[in-house]
PDB file of N, CA and C in Angstrom:
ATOM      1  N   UNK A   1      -5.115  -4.548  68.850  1.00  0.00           N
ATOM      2  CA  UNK A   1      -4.837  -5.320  67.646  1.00  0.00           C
ATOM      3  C   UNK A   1      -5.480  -4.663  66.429  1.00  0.00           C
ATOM      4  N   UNK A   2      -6.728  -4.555  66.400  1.00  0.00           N
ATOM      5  CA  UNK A   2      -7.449  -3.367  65.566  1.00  0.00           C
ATOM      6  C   UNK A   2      -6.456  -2.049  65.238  1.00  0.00           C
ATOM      7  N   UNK A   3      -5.815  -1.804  65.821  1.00  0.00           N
ATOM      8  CA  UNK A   3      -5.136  -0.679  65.671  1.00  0.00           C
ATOM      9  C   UNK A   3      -3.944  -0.552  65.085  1.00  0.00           C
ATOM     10  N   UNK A   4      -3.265  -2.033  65.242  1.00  0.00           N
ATOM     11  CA  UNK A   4      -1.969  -2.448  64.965  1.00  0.00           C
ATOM     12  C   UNK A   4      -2.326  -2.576  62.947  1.00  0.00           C
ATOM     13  N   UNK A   5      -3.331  -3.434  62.704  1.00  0.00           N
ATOM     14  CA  UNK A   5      -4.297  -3.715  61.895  1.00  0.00           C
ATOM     15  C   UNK A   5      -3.862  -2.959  60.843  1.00  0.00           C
ATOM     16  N   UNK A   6      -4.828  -1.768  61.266  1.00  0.00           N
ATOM     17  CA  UNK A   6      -5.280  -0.637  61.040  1.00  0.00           C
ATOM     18  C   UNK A   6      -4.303   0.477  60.027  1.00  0.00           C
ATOM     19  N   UNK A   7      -3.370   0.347  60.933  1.00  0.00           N
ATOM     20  CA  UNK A   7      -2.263   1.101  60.547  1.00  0.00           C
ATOM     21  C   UNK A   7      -1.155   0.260  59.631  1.00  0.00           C
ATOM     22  N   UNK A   8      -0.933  -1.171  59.305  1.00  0.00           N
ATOM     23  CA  UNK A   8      -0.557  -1.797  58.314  1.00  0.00           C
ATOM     24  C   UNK A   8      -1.137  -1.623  57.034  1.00  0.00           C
ATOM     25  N   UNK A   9      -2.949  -2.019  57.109  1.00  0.00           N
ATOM     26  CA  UNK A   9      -3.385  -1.445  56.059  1.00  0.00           C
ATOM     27  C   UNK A   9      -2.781  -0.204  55.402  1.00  0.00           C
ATOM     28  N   UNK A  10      -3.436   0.800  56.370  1.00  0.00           N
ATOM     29  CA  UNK A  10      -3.053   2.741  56.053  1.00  0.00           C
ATOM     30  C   UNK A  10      -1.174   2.644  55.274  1.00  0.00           C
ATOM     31  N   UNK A  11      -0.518   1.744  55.982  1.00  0.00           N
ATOM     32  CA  UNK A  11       0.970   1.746  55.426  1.00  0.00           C
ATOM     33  C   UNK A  11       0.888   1.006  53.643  1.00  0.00           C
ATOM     34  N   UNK A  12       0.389   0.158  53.466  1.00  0.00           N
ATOM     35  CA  UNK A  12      -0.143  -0.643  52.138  1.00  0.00           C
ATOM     36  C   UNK A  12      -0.464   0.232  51.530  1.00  0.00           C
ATOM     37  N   UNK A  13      -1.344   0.739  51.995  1.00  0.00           N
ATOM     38  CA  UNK A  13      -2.325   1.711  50.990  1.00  0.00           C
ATOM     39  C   UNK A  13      -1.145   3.112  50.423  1.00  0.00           C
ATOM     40  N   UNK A  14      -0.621   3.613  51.213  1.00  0.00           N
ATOM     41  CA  UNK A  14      -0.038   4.956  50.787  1.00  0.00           C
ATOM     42  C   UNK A  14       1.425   4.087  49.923  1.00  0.00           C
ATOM     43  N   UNK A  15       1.737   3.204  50.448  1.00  0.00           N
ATOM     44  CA  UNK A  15       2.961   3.008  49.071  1.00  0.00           C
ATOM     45  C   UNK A  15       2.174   2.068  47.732  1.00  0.00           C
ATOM     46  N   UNK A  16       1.271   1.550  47.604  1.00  0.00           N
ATOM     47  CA  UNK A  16       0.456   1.359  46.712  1.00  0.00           C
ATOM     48  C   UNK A  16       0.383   2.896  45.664  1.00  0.00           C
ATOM     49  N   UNK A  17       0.036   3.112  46.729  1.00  0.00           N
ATOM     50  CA  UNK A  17      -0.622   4.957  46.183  1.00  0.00           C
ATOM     51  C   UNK A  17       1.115   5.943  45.788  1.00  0.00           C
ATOM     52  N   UNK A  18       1.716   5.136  46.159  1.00  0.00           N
ATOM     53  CA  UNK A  18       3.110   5.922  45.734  1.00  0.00           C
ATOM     54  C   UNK A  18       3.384   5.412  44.649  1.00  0.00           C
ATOM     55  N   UNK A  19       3.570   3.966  44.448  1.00  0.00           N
ATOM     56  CA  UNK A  19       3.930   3.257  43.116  1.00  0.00           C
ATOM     57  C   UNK A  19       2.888   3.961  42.036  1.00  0.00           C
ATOM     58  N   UNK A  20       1.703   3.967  42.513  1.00  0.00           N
ATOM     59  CA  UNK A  20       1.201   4.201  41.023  1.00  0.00           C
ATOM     60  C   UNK A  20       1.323   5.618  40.443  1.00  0.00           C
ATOM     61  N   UNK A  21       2.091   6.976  41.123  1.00  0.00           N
ATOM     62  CA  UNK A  21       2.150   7.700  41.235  1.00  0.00           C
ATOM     63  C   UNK A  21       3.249   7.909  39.848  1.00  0.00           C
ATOM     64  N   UNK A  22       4.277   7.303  39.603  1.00  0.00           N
ATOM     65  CA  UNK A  22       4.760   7.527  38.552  1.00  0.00           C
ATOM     66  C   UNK A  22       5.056   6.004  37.795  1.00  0.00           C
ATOM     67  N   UNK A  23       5.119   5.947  36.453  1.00  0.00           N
ATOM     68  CA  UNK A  23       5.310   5.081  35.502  1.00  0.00           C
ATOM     69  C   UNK A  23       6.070   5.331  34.501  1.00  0.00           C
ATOM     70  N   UNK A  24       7.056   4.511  34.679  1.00  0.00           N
ATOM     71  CA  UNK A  24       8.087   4.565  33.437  1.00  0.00           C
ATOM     72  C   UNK A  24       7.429   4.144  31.876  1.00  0.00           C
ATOM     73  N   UNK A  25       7.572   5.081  31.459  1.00  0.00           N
ATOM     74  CA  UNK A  25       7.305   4.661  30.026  1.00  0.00           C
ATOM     75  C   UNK A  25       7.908   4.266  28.785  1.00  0.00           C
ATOM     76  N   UNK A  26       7.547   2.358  28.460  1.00  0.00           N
ATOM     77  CA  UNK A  26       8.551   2.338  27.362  1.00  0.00           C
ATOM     78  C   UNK A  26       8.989   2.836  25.926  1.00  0.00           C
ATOM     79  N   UNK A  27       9.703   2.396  25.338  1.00  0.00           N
ATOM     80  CA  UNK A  27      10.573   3.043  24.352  1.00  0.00           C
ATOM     81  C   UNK A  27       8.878   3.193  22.895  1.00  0.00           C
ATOM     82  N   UNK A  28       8.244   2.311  23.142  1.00  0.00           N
ATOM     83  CA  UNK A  28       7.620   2.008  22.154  1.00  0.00           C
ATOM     84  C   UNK A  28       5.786   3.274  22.045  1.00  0.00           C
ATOM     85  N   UNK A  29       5.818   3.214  23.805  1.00  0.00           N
ATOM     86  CA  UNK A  29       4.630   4.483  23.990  1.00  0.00           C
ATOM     87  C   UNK A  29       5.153   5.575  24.029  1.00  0.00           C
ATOM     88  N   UNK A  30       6.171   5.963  24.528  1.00  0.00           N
ATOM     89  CA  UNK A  30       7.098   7.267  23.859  1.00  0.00           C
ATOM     90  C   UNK A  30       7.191   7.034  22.772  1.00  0.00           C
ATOM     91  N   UNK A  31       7.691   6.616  21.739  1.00  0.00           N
ATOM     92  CA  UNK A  31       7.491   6.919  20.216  1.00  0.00           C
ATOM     93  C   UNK A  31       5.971   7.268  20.126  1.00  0.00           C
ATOM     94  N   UNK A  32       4.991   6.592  20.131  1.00  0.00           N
ATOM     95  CA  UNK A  32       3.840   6.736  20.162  1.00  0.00           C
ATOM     96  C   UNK A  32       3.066   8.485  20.125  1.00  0.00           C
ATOM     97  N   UNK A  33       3.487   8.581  22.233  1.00  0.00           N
ATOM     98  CA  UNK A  33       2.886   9.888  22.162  1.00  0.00           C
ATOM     99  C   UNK A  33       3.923  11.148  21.315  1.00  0.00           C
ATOM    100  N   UNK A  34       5.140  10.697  21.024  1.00  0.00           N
ATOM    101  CA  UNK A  34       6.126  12.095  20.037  1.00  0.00           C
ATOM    102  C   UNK A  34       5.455  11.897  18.904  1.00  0.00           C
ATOM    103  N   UNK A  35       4.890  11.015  17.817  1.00  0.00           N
ATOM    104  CA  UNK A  35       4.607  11.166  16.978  1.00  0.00           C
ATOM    105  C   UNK A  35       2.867  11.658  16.801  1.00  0.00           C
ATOM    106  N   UNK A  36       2.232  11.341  17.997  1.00  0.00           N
ATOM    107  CA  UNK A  36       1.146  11.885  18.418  1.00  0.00           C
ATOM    108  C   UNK A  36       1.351  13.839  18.413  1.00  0.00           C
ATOM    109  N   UNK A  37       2.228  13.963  18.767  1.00  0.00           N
ATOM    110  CA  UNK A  37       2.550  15.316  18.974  1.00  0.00           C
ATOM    111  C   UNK A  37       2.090  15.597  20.426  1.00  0.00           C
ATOM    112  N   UNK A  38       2.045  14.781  21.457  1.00  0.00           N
ATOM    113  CA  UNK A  38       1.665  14.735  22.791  1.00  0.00           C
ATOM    114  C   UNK A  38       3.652  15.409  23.654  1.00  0.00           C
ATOM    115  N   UNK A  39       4.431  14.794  23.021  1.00  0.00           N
ATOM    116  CA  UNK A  39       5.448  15.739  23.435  1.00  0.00           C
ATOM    117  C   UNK A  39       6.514  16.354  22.474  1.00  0.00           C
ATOM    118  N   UNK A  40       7.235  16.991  22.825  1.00  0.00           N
ATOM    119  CA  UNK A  40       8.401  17.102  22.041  1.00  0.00           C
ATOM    120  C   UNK A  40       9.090  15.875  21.107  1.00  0.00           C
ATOM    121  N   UNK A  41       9.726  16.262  20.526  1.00  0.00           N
ATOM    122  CA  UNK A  41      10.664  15.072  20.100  1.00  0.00           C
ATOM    123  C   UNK A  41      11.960  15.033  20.903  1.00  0.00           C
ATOM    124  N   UNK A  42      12.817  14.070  20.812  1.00  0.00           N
ATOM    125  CA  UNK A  42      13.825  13.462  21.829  1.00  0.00           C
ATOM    126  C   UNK A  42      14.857  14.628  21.789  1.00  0.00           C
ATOM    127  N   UNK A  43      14.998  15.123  20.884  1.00  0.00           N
ATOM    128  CA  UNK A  43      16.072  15.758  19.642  1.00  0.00           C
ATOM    129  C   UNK A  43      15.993  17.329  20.789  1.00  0.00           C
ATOM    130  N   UNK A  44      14.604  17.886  20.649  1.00  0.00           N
ATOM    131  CA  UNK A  44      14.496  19.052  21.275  1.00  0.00           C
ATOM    132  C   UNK A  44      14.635  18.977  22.680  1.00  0.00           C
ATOM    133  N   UNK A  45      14.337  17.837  23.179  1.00  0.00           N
ATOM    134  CA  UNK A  45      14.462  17.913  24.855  1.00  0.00           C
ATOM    135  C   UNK A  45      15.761  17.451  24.968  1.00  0.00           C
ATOM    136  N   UNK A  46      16.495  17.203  24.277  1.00  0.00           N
ATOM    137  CA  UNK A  46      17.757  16.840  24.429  1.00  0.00           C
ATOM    138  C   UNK A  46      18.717  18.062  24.169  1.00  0.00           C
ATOM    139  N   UNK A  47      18.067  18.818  23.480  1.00  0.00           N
ATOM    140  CA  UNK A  47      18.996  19.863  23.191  1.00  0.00           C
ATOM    141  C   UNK A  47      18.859  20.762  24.374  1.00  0.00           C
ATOM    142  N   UNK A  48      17.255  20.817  25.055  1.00  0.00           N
ATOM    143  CA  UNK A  48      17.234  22.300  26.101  1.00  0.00           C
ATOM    144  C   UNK A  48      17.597  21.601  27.460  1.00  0.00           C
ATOM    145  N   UNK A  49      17.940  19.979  27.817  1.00  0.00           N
ATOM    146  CA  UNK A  49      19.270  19.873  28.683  1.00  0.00           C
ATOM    147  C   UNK A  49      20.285  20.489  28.462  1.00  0.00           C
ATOM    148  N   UNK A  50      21.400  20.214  27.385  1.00  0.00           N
ATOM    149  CA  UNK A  50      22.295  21.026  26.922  1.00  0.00           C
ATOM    150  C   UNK A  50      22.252  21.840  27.158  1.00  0.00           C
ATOM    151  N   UNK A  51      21.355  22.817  26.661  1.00  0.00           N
ATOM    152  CA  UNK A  51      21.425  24.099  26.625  1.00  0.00           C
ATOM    153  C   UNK A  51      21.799  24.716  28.084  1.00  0.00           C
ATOM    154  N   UNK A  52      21.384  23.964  29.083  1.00  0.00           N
ATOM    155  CA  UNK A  52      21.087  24.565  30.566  1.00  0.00           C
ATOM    156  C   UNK A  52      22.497  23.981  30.855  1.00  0.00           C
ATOM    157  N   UNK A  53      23.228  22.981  30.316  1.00  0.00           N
ATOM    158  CA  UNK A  53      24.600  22.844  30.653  1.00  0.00           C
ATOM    159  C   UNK A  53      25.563  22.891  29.011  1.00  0.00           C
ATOM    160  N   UNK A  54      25.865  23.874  28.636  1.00  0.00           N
ATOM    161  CA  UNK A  54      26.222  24.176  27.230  1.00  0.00           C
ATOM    162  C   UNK A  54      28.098  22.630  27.621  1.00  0.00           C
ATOM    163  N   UNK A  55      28.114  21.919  26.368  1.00  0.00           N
ATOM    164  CA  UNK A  55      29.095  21.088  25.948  1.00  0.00           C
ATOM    165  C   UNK A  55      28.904  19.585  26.844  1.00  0.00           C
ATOM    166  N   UNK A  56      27.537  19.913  27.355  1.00  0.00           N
ATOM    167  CA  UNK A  56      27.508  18.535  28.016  1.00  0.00           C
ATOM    168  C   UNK A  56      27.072  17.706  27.611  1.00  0.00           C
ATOM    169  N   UNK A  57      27.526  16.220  27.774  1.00  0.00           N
ATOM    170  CA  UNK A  57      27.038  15.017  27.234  1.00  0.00           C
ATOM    171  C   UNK A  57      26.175  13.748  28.235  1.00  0.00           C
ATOM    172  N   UNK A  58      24.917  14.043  27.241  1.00  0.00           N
ATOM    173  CA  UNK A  58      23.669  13.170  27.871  1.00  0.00           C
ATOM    174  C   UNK A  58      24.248  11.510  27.698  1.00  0.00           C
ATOM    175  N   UNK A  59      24.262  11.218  29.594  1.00  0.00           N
ATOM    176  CA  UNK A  59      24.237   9.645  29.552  1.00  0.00           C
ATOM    177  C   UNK A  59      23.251   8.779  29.274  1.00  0.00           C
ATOM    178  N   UNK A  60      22.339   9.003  30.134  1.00  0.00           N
ATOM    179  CA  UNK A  60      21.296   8.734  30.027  1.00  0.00           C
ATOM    180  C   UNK A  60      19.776   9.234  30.015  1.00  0.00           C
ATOM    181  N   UNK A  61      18.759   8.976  29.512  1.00  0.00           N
ATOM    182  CA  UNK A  61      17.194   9.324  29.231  1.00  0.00           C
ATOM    183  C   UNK A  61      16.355   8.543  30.090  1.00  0.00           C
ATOM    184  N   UNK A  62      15.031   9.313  30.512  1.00  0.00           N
ATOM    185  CA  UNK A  62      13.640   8.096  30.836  1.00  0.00           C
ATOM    186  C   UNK A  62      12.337   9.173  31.012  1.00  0.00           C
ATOM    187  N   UNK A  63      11.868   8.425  30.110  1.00  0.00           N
ATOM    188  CA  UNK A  63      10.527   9.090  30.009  1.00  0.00           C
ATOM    189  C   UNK A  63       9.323   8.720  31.334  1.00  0.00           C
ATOM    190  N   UNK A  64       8.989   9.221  32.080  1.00  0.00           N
ATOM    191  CA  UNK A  64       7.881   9.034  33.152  1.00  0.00           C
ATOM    192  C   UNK A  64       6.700   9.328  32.953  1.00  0.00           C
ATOM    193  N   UNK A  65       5.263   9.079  33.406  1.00  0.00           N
ATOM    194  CA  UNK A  65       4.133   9.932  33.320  1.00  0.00           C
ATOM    195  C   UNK A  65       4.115   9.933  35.052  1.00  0.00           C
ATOM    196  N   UNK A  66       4.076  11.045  35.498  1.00  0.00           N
ATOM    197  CA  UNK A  66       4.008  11.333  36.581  1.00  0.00           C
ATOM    198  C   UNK A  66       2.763  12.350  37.274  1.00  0.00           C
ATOM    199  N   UNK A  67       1.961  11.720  38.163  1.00  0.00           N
ATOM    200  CA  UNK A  67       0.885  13.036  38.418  1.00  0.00           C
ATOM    201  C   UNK A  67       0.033  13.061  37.369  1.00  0.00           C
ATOM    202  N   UNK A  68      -0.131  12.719  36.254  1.00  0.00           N
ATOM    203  CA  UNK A  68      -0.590  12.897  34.488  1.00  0.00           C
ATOM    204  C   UNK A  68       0.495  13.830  33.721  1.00  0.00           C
ATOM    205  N   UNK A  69       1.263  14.067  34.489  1.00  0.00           N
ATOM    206  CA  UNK A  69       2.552  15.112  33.422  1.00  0.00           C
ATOM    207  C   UNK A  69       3.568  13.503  32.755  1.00  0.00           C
ATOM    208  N   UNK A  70       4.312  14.255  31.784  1.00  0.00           N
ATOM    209  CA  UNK A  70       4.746  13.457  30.982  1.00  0.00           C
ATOM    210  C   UNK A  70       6.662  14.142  31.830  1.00  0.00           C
ATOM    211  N   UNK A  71       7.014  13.614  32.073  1.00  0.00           N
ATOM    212  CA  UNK A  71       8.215  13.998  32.680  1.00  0.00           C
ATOM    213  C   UNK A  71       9.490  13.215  31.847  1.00  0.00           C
ATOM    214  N   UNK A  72      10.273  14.243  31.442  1.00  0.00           N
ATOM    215  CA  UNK A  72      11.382  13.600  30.550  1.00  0.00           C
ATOM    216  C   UNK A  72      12.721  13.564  31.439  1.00  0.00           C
ATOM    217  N   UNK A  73      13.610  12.622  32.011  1.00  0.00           N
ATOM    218  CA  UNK A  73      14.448  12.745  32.868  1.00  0.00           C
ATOM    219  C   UNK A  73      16.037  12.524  32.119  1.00  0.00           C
ATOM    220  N   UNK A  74      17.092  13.692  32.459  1.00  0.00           N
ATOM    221  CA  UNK A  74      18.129  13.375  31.706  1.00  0.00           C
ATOM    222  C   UNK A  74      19.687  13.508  33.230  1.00  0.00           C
ATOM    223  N   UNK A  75      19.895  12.508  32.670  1.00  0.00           N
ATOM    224  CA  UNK A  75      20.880  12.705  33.213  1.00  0.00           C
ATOM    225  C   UNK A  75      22.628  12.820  32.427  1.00  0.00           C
ATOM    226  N   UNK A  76      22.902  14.353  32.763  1.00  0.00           N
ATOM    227  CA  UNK A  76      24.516  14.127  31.449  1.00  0.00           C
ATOM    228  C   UNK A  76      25.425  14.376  32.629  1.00  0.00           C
ATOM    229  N   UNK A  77      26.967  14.973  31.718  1.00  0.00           N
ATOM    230  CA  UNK A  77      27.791  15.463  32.452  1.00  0.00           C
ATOM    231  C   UNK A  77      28.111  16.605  31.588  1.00  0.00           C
ATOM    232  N   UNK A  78      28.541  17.594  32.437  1.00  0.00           N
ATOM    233  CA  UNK A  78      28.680  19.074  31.957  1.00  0.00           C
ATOM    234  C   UNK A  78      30.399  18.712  31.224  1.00  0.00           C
ATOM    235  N   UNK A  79      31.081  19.751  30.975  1.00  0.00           N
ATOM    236  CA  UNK A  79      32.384  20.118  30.304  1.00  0.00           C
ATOM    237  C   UNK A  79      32.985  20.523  31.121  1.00  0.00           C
ATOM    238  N   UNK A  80      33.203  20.195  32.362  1.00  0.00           N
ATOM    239  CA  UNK A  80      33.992  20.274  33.677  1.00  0.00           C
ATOM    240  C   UNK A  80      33.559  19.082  34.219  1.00  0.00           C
ATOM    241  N   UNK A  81      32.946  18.145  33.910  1.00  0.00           N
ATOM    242  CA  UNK A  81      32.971  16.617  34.107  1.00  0.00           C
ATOM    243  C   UNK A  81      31.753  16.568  35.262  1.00  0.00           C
ATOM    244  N   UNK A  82      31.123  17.361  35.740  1.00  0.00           N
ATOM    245  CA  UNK A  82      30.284  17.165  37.095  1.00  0.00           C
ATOM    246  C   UNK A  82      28.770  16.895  36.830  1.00  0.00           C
ATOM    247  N   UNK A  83      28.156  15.710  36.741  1.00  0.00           N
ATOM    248  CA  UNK A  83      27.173  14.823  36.350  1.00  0.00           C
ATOM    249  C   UNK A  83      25.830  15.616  36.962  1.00  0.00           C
ATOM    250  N   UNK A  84      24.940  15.943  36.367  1.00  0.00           N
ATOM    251  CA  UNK A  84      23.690  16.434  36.390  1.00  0.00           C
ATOM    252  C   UNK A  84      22.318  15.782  36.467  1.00  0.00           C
ATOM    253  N   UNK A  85      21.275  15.711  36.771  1.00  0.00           N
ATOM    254  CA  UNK A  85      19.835  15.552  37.012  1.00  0.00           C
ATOM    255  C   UNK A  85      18.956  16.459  36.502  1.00  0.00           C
ATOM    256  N   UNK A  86      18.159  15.943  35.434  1.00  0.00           N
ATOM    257  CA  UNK A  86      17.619  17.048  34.882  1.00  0.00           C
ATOM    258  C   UNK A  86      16.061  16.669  35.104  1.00  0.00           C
ATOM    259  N   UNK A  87      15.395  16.954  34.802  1.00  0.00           N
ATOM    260  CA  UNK A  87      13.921  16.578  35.060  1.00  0.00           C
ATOM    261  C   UNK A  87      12.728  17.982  33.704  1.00  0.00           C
ATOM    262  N   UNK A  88      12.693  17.482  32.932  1.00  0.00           N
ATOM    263  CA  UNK A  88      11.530  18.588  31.604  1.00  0.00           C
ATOM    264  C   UNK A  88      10.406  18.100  31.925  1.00  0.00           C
ATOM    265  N   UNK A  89       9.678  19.091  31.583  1.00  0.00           N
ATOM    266  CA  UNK A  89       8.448  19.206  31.071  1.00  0.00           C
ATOM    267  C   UNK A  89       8.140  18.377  29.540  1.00  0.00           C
ATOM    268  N   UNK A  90       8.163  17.192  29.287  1.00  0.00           N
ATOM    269  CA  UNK A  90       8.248  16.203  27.610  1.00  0.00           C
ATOM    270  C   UNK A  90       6.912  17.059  27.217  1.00  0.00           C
ATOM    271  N   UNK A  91       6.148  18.080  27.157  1.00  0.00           N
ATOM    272  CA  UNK A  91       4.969  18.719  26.231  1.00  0.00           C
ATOM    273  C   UNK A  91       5.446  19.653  25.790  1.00  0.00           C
ATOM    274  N   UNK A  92       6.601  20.702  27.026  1.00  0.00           N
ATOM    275  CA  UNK A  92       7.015  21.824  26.443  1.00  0.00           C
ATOM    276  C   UNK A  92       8.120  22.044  26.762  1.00  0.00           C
ATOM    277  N   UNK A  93       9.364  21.011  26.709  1.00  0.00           N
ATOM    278  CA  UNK A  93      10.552  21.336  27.324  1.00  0.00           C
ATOM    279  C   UNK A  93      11.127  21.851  28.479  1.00  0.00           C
ATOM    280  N   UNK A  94      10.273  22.657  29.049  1.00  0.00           N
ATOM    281  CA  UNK A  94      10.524  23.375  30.344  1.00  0.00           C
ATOM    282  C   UNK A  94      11.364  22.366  31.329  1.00  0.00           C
ATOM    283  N   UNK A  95      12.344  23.241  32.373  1.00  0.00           N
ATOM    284  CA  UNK A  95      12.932  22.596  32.855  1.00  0.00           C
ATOM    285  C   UNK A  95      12.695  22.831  34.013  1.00  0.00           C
ATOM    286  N   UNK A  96      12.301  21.668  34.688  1.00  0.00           N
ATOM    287  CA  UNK A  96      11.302  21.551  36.042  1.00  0.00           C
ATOM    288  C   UNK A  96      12.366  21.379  36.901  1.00  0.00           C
ATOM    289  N   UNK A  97      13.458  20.406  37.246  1.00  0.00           N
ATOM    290  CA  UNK A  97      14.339  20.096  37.919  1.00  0.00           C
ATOM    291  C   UNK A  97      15.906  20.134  37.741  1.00  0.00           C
ATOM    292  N   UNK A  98      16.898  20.984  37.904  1.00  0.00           N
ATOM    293  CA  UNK A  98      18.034  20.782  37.510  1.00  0.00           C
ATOM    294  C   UNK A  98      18.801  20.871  38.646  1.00  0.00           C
ATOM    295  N   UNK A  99      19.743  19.556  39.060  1.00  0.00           N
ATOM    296  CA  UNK A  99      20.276  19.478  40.214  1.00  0.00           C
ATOM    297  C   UNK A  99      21.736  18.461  40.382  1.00  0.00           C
ATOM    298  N   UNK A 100      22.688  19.127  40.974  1.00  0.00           N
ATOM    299  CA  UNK A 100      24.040  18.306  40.654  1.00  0.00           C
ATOM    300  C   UNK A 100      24.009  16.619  41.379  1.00  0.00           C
ATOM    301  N   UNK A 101      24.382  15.446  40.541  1.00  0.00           N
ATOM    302  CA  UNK A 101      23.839  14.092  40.816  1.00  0.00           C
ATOM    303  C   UNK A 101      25.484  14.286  42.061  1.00  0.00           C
ATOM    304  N   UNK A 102      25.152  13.681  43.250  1.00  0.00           N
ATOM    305  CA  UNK A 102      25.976  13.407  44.239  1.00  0.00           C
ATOM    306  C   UNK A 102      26.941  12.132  44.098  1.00  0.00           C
TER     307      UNK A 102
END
């Protein structure tokens, strides 16, 4: 029983420890840290999606702090219509994740 226990806890604990692992951040602390100069502005990370799919149009945005990185997530569709996953770097644009959405 101790063991059974044991290992419920250990299960609690690591998705505890997963949730807090990333946090969506709202519209109002993103303004915050862009005008802080903590990341880019929307404008530039929006453009170096594009750029990595030239004529595509961003559906949607979400800003994360993940790990302590500031993670900017885009999701568009390219100019052959096939919907994308993007994942930046929101300090320096860099593009950490780019992957076709299934």
């Amino acid at each position: 029983m101790k063991k059974l226990t044991a290992l419920f806890a250990a299960a609690a604990l690591a998705t505890t420890a997963g949730l807090a692992q990333a946090r969506d951040l709202g519209p109002d602390e993103a303004l915050k840290l862009r005008d802080a100069g903590t990341i880019q502005s929307f404008e530039k990370l929006n453009a170096a999606a594009i750029a990595k799919h030239p004529g595509g149009t961003i559906n949607e945005t979400e800003l994360e702090e993940e790990y302590g990185r500031h993670i900017y997530q885009v999701e568009l569709r390219d100019a052959q219509g096939v919907q994308w996953d993007l994942e930046l770097d929101a300090t320096n644009g860099q593009i950490l994740k780019d992957h076709q959405d299934d």
